[in-house]
N, C-alpha and C. Protein backbone atom coordinates (compact mmCIF):
# COMPACT_ATOMS: atom_id res chain seq x y z
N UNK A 1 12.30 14.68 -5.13
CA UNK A 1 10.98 15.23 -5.08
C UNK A 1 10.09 14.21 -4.37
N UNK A 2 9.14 14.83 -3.28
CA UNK A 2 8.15 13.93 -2.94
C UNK A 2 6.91 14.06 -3.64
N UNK A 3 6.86 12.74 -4.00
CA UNK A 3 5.30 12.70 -4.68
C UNK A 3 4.53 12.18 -3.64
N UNK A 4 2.50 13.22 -3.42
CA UNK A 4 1.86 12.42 -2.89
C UNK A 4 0.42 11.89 -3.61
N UNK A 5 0.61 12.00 -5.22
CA UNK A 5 -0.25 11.98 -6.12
C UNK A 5 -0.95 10.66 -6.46
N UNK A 6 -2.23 10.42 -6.10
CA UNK A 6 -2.52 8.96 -5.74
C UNK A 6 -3.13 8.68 -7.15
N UNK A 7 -2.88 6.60 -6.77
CA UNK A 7 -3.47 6.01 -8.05
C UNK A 7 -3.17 6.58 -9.73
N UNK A 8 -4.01 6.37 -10.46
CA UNK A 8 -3.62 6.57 -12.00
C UNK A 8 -3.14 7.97 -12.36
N UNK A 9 -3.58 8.90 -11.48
CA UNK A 9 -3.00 10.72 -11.58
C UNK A 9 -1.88 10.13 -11.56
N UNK A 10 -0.94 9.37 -11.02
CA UNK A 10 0.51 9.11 -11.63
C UNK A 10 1.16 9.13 -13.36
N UNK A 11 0.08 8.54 -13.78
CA UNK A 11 -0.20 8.44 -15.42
C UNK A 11 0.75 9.70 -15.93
N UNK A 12 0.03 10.52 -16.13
CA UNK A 12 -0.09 12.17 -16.66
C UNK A 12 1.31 12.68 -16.15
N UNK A 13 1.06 12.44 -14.63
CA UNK A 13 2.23 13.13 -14.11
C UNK A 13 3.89 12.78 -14.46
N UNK A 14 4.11 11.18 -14.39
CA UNK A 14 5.26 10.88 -14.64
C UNK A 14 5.43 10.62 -16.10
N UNK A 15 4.19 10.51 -16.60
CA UNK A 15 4.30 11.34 -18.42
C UNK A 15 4.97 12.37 -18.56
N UNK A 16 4.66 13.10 -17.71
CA UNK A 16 4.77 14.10 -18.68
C UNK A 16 6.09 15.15 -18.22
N UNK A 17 6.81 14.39 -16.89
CA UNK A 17 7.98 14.47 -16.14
C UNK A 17 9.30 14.03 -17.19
N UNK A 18 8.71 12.74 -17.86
CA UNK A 18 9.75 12.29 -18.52
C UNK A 18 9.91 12.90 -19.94
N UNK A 19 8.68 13.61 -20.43
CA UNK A 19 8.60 14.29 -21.48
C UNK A 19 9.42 15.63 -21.39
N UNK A 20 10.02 15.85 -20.38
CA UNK A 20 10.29 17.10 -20.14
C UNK A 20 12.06 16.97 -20.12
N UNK A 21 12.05 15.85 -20.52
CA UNK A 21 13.59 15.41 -20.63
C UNK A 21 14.05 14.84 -19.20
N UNK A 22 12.98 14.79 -18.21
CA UNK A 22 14.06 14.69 -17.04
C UNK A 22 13.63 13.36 -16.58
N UNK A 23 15.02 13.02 -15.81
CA UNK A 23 15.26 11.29 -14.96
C UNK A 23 15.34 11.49 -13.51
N UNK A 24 15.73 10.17 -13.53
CA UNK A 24 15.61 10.25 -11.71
C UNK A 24 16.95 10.83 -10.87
N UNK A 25 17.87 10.97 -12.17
CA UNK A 25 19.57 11.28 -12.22
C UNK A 25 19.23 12.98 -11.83
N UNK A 26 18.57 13.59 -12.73
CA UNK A 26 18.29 14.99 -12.57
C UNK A 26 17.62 15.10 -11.12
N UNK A 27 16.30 14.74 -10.61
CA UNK A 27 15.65 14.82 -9.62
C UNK A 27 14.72 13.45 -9.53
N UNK A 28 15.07 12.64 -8.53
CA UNK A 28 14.49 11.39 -8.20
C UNK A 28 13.11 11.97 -7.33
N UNK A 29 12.12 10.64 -7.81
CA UNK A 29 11.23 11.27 -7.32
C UNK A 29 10.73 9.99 -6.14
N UNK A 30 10.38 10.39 -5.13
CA UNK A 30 9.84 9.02 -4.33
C UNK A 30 8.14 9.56 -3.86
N UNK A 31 7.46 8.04 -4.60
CA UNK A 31 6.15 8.14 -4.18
C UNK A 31 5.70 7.04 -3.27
N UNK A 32 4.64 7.63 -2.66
CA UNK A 32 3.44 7.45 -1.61
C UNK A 32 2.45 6.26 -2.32
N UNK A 33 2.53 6.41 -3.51
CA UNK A 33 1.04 6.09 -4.57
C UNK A 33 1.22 5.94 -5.41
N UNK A 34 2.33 5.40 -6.27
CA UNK A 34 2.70 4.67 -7.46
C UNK A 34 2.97 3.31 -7.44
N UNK A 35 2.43 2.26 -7.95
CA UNK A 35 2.43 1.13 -8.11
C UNK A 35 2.81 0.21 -9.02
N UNK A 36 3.43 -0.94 -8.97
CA UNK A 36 2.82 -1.80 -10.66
C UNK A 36 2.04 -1.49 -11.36
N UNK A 37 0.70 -1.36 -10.86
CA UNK A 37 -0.50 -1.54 -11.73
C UNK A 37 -0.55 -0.24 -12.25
N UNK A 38 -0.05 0.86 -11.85
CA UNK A 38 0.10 1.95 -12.49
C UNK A 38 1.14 2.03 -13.95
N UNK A 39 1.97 1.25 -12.98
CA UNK A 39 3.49 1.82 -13.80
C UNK A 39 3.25 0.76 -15.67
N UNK A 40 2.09 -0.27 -15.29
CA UNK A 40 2.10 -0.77 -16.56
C UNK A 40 0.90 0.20 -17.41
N UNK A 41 0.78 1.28 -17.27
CA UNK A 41 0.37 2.28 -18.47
C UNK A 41 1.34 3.30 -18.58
N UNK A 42 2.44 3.22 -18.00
CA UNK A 42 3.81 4.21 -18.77
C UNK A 42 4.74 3.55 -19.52
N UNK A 43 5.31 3.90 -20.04
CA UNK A 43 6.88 3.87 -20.60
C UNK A 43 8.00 4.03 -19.34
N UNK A 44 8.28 2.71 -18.52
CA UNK A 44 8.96 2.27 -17.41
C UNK A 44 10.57 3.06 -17.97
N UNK A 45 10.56 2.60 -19.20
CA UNK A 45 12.38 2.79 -19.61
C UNK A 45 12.90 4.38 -19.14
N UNK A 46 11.65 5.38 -18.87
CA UNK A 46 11.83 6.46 -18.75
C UNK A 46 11.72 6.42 -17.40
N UNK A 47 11.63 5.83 -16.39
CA UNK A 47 10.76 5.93 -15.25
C UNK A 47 11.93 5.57 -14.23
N UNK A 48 13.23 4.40 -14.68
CA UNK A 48 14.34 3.95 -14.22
C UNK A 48 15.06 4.67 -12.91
N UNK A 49 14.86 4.23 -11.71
CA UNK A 49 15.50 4.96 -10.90
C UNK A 49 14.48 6.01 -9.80
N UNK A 50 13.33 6.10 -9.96
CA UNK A 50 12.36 6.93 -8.86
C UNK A 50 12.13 5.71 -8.09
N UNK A 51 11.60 6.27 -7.19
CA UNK A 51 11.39 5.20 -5.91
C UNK A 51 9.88 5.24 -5.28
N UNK A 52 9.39 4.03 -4.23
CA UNK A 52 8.32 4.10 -4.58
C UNK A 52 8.25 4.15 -2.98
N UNK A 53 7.42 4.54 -2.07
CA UNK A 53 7.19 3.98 -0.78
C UNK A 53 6.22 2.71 -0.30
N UNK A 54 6.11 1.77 0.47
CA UNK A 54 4.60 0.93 0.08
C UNK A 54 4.74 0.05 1.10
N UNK A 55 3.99 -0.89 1.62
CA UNK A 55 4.26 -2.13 1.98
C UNK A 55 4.07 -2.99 1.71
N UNK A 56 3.96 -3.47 0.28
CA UNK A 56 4.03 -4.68 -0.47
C UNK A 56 4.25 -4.54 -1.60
N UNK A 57 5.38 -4.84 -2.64
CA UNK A 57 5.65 -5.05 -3.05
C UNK A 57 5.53 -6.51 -4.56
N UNK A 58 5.42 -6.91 -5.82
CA UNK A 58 5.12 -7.89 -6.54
C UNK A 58 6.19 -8.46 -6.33
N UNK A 59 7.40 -7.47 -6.10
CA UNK A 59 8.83 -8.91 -6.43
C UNK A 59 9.08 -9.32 -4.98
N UNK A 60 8.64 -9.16 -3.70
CA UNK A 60 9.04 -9.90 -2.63
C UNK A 60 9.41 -10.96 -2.61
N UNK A 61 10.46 -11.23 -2.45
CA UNK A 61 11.01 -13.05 -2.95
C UNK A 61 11.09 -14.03 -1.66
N UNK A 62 9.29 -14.61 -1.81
CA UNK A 62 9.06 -15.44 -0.87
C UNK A 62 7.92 -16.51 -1.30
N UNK A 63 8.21 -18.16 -1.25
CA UNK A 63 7.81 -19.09 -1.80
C UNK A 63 6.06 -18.64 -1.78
N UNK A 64 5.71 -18.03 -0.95
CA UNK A 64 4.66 -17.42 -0.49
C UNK A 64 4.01 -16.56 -1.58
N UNK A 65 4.44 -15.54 -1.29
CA UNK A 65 4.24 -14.31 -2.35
C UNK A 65 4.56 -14.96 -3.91
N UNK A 66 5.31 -15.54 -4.20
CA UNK A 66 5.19 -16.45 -5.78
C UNK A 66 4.28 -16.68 -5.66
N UNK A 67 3.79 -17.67 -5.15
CA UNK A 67 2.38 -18.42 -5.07
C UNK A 67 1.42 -17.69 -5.11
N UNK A 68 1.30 -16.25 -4.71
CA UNK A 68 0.34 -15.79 -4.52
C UNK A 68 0.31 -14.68 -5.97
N UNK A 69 1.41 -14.36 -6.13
CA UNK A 69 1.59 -13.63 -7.68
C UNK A 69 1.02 -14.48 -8.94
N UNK A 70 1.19 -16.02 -9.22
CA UNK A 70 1.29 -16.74 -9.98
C UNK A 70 -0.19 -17.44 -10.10
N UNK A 71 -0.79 -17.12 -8.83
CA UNK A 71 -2.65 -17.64 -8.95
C UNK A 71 -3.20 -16.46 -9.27
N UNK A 72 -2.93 -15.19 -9.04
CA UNK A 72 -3.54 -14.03 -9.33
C UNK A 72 -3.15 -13.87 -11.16
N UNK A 73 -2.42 -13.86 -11.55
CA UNK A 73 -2.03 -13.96 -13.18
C UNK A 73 -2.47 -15.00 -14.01
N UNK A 74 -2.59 -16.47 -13.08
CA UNK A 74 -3.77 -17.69 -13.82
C UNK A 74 -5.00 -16.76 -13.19
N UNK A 75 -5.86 -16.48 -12.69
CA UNK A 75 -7.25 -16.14 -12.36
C UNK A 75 -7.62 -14.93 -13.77
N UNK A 76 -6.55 -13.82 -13.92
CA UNK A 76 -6.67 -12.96 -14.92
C UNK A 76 -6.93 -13.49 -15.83
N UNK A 77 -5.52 -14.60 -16.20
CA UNK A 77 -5.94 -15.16 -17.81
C UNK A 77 -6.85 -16.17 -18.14
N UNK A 78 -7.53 -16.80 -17.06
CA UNK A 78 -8.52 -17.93 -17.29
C UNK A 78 -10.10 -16.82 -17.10
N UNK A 79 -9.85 -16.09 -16.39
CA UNK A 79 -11.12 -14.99 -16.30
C UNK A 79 -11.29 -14.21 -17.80
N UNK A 80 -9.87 -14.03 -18.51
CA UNK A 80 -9.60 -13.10 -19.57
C UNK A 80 -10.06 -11.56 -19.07
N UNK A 81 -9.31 -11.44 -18.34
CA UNK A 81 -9.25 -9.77 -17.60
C UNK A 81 -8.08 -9.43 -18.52
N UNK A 82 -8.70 -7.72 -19.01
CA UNK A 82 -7.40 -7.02 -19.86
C UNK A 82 -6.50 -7.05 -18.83
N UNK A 83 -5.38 -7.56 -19.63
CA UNK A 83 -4.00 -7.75 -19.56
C UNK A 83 -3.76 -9.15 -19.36
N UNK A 84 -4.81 -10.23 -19.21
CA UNK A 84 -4.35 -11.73 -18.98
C UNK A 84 -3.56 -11.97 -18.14
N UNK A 85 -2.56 -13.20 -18.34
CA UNK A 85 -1.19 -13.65 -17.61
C UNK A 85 -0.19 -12.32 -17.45
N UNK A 86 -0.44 -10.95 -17.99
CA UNK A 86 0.37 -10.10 -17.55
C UNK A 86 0.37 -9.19 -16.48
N UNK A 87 -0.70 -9.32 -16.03
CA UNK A 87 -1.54 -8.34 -14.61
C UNK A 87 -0.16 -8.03 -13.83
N UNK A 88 -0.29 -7.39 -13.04
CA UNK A 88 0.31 -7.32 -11.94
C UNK A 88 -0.25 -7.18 -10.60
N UNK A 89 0.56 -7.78 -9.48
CA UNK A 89 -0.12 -7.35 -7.86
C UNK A 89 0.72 -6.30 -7.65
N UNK A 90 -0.06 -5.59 -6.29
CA UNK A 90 0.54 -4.44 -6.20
C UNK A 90 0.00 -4.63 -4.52
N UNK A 91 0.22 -3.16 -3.90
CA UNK A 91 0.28 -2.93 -2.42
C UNK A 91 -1.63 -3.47 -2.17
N UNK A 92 -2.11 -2.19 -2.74
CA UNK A 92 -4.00 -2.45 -2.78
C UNK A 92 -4.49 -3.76 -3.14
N UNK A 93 -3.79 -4.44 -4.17
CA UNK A 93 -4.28 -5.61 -4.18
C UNK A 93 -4.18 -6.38 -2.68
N UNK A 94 -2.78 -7.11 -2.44
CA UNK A 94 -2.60 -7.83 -1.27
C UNK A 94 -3.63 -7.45 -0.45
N UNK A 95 -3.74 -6.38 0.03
CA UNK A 95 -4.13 -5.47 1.29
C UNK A 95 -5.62 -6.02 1.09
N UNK A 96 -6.78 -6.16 -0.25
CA UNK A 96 -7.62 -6.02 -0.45
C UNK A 96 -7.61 -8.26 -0.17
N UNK A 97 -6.83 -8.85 -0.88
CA UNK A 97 -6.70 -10.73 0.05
C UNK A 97 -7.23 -10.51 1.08
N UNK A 98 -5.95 -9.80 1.50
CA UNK A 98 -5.63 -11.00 3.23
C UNK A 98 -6.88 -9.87 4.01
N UNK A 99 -7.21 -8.67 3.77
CA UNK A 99 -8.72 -8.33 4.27
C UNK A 99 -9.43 -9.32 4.24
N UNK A 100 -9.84 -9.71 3.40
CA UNK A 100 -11.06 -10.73 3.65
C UNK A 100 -10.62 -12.09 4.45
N UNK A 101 -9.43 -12.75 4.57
CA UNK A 101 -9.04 -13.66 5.30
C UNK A 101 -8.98 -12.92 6.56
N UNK A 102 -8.72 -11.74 6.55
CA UNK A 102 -8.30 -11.16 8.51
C UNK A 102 -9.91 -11.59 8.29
N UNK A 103 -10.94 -10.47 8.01
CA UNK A 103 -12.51 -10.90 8.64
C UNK A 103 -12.62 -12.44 8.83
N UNK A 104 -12.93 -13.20 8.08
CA UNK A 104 -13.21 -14.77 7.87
C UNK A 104 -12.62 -15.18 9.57
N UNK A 105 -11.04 -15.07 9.70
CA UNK A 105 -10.85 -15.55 10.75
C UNK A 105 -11.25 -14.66 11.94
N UNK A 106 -11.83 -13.25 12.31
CA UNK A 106 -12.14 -12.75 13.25
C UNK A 106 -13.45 -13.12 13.60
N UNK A 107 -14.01 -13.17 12.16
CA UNK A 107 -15.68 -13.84 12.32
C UNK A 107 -15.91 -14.93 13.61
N UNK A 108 -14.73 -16.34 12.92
CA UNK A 108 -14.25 -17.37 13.47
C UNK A 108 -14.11 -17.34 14.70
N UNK A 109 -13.29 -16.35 15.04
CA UNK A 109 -13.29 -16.10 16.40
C UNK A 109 -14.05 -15.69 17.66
N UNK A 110 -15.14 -14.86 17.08
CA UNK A 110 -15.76 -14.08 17.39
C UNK A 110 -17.01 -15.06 17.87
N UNK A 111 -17.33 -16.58 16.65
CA UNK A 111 -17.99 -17.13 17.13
C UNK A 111 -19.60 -16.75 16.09
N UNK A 112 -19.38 -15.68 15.38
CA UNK A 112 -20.60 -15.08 14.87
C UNK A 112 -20.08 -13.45 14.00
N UNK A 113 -21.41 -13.37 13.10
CA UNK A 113 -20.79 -12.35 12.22
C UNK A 113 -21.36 -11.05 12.65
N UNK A 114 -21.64 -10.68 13.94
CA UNK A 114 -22.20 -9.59 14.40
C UNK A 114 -21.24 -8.89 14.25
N UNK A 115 -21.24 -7.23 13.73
CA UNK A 115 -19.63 -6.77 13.32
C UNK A 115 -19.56 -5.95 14.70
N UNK A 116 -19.64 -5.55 16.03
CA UNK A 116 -19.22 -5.30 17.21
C UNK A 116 -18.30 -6.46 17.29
N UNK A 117 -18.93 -7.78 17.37
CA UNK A 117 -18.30 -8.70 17.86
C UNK A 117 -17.00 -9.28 16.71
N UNK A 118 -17.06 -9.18 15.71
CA UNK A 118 -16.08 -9.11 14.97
C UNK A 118 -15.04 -8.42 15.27
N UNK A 119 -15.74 -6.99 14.89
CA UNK A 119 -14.43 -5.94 15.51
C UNK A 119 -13.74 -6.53 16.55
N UNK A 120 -14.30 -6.13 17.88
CA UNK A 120 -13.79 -6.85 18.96
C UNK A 120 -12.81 -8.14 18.86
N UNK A 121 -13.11 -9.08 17.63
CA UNK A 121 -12.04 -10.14 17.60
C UNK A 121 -10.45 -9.81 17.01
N UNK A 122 -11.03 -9.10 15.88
CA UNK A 122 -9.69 -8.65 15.18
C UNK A 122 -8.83 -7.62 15.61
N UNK A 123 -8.75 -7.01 17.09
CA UNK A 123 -7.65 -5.95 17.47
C UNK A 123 -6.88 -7.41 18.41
N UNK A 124 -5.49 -6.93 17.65
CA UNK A 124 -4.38 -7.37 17.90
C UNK A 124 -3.95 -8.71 16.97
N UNK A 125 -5.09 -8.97 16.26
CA UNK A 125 -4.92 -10.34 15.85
C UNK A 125 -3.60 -10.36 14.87
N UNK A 126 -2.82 -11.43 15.18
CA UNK A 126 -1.39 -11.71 14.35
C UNK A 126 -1.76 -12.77 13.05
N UNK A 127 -1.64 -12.31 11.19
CA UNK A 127 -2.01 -13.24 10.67
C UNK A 127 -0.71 -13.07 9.60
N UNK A 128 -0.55 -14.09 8.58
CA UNK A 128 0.36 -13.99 7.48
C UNK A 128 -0.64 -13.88 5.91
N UNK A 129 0.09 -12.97 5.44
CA UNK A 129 -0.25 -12.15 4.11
C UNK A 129 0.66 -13.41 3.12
N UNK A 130 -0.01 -12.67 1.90
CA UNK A 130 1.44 -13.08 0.62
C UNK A 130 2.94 -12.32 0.80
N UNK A 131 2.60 -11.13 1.54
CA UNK A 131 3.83 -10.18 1.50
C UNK A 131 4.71 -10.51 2.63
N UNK A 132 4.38 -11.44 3.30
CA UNK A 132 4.43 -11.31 5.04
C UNK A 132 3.78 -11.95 5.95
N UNK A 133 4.51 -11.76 7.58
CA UNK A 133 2.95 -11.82 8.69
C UNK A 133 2.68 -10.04 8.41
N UNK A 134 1.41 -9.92 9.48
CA UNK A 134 1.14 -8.37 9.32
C UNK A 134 0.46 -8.74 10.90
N UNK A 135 0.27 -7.62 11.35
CA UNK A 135 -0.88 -7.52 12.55
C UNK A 135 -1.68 -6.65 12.43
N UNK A 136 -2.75 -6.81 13.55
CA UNK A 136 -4.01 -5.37 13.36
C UNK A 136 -3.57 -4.61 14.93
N UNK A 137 -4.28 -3.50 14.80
CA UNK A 137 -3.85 -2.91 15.86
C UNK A 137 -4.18 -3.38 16.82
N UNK A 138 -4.04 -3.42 18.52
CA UNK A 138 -4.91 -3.52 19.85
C UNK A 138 -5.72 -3.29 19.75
N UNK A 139 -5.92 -1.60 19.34
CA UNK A 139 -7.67 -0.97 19.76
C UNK A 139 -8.20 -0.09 18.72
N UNK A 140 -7.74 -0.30 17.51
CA UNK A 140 -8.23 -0.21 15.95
C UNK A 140 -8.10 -1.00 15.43
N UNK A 141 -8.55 -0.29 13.67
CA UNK A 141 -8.75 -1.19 12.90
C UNK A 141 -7.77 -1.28 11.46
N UNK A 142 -6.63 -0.85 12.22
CA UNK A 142 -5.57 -0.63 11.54
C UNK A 142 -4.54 -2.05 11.26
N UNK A 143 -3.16 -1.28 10.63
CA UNK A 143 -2.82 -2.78 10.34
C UNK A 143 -1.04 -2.28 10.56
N UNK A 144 -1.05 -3.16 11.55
CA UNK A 144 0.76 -3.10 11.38
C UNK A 144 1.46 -3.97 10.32
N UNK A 145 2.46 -3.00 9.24
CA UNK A 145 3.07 -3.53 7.93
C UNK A 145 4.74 -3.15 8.13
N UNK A 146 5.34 -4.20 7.50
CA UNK A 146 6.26 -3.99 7.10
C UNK A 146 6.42 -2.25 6.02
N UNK A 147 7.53 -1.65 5.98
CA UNK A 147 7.47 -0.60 5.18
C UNK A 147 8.84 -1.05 4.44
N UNK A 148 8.23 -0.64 2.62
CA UNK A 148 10.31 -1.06 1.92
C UNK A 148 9.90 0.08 1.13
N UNK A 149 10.64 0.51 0.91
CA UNK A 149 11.31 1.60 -0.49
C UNK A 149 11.70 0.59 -1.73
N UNK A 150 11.15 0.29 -2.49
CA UNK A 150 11.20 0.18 -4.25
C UNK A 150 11.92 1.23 -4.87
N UNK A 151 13.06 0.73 -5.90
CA UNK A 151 13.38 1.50 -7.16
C UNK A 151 12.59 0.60 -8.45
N UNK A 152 12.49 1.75 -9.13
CA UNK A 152 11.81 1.75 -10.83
C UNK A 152 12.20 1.05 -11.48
N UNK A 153 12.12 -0.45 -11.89
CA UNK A 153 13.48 -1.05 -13.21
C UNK A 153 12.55 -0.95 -14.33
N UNK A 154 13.28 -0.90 -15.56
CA UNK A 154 12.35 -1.16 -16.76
C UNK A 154 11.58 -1.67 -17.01
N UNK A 155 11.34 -3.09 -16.76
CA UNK A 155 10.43 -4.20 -16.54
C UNK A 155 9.35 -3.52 -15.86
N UNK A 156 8.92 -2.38 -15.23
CA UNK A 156 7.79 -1.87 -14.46
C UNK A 156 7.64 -2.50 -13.02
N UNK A 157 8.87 -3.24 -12.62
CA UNK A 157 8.68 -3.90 -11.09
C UNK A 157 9.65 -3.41 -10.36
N UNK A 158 9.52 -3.39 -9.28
CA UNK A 158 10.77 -2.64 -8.13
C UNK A 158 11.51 -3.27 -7.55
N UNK A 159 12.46 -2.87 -7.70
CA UNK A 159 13.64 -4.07 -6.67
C UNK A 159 13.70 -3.15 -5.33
N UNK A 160 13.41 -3.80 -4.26
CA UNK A 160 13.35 -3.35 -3.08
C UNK A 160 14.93 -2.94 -2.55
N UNK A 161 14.86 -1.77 -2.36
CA UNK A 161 15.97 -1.58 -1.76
C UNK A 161 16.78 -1.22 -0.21
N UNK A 162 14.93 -1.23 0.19
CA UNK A 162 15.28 -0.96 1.99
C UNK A 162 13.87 -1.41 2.43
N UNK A 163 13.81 -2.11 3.80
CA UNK A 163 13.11 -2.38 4.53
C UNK A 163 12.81 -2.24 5.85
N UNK A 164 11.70 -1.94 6.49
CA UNK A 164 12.09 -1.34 8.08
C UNK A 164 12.25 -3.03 8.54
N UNK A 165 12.73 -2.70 9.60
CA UNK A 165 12.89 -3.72 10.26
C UNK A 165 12.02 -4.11 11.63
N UNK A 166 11.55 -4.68 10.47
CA UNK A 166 10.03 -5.48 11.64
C UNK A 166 9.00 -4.66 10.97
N UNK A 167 7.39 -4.91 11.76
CA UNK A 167 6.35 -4.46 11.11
C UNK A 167 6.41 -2.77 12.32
N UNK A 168 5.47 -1.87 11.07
CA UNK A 168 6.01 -0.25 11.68
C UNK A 168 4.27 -0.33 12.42
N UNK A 169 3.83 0.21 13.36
CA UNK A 169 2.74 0.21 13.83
C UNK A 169 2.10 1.47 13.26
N UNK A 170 0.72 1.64 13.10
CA UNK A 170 -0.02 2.65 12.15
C UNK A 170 -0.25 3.82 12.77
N UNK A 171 -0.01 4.86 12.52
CA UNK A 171 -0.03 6.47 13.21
C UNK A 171 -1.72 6.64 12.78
N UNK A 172 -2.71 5.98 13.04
CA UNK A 172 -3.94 6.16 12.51
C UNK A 172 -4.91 7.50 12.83
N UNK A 173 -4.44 8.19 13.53
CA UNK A 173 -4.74 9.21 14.42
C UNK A 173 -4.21 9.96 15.03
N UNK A 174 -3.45 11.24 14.03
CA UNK A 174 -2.01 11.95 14.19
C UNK A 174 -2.44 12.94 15.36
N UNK A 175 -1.22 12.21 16.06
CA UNK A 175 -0.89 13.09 17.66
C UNK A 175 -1.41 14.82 17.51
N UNK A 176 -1.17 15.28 16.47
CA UNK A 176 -0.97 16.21 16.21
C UNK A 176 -2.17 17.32 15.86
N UNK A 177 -3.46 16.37 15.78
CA UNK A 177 -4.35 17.18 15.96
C UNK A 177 -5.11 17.07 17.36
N UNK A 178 -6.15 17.93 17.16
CA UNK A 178 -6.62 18.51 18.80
C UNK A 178 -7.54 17.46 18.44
N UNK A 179 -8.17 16.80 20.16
CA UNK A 179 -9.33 16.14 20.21
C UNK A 179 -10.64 16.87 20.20
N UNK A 180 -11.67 16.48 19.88
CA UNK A 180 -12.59 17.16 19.98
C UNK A 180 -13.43 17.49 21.52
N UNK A 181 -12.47 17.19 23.06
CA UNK A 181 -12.11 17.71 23.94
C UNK A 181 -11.76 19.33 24.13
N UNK A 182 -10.67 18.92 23.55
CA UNK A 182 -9.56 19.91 23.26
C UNK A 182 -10.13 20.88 22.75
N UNK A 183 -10.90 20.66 21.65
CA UNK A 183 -11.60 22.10 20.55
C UNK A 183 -11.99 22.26 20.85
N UNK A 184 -13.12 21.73 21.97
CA UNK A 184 -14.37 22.86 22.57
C UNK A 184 -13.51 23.42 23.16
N UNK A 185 -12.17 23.09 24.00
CA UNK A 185 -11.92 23.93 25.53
C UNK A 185 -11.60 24.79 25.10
N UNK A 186 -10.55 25.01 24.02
CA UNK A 186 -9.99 26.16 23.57
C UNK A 186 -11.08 27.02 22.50
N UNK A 187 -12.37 26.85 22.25
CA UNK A 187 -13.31 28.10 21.73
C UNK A 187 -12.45 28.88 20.95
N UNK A 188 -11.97 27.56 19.59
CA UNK A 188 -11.60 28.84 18.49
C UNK A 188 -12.82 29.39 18.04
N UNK A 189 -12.16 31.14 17.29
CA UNK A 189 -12.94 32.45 17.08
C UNK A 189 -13.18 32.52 15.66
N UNK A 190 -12.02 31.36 14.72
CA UNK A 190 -12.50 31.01 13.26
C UNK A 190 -11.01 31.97 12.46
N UNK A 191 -10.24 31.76 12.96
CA UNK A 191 -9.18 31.87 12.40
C UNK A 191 -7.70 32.18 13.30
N UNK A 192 -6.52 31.72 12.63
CA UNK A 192 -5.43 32.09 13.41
C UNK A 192 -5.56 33.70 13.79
N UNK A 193 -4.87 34.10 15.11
CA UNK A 193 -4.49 35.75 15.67
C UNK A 193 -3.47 36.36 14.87
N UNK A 194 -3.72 37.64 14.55
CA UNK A 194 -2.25 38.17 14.09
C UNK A 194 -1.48 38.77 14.95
């Protein structure tokens, strides 16, 4: 089953999936939008075996990403944020770091914090994450990531079980719709023809 049910709506849903007697043996489910930080308000033991889609991952096993797991879990418990030393990182977290380090150094670059001129610094820029390097696009403001598939272990963390190889560049603007060129030329009438 594909799940595309974002953030804590996972809650309810894979509640109430597992309440229904069923595993990932019966119908595995792979999500878009399930996380650590989610998965620590379920009952994981039921959860064993769905898969997750993402590009970052808590268990990435890199001297890096420790480091960066292990200051985020002291900051919780010296802050005393519910859950303390047990927090977890997840995809949104990372993503929400190394954001503010991409700006800082585009600023840098840029010479000044005018955000034209910012922008302008940060397409293409190559930087390293906790998860990774990552890049931004050429001529957005997108972000080229690694992509892995996670399985479910009890513990509520994913053991990665596939990774693309290399960073995947961002479809930020699917081919697939018309430009707003395009829509005037063709003068739709306000619905498909029969």
């Amino acid at each position: 089953m594909l799940s595309t049910i974002n953030g804590d709506s996972n809650v309810p849903f894979y509640t109430e999936f597992a309440n229904q007697g069923l595993t990932a043996k019966d119908c595995p489910i792979i999500a878009f939008s399930v996380a650590e930080d989610e998965l620590r308000a379920m009952d994981t033991s039921k959860l064993v075996g769905h898969l997750a889609a993402w590009n970052y991952f808590q268990s990435i096993d890199t001297p890096e990403n420790k480091k960066f797991v292990q200051a985020f879990k002291d900051y919780c418990e010296r802050n005393k944020l519910p859950g303390g030393k047990d927090r977890v990182t997840d995809d949104p977290i990372e993503a929400a770091y190394f954001g503010v380090y991409v700006w800082k150094a585009a600023a840098e670059k840029a010479g000044t914090f005018d955000v034209d001129a910012v922008r302008q610094a940060v397409y293409g820029m190559d930087f390293d994450a906790p998860g990774g390097p990552k890049k931004m696009h050429e001529s957005n403001q997108h972000t080229y990531k690694p992509v892995y598939i996670g399985e479910i272990l009890k513990d509520g963390q994913f053991k990665i079980i596939w990774k693309s190889d290399g960073l995947v560049e961002p479809d930020s603007y699917s081919k697939l719709l018309w430009t707003p060129e395009e829509l005037a030329a063709k003068k739709p009438t306000g619905g498909p023809k029969k």
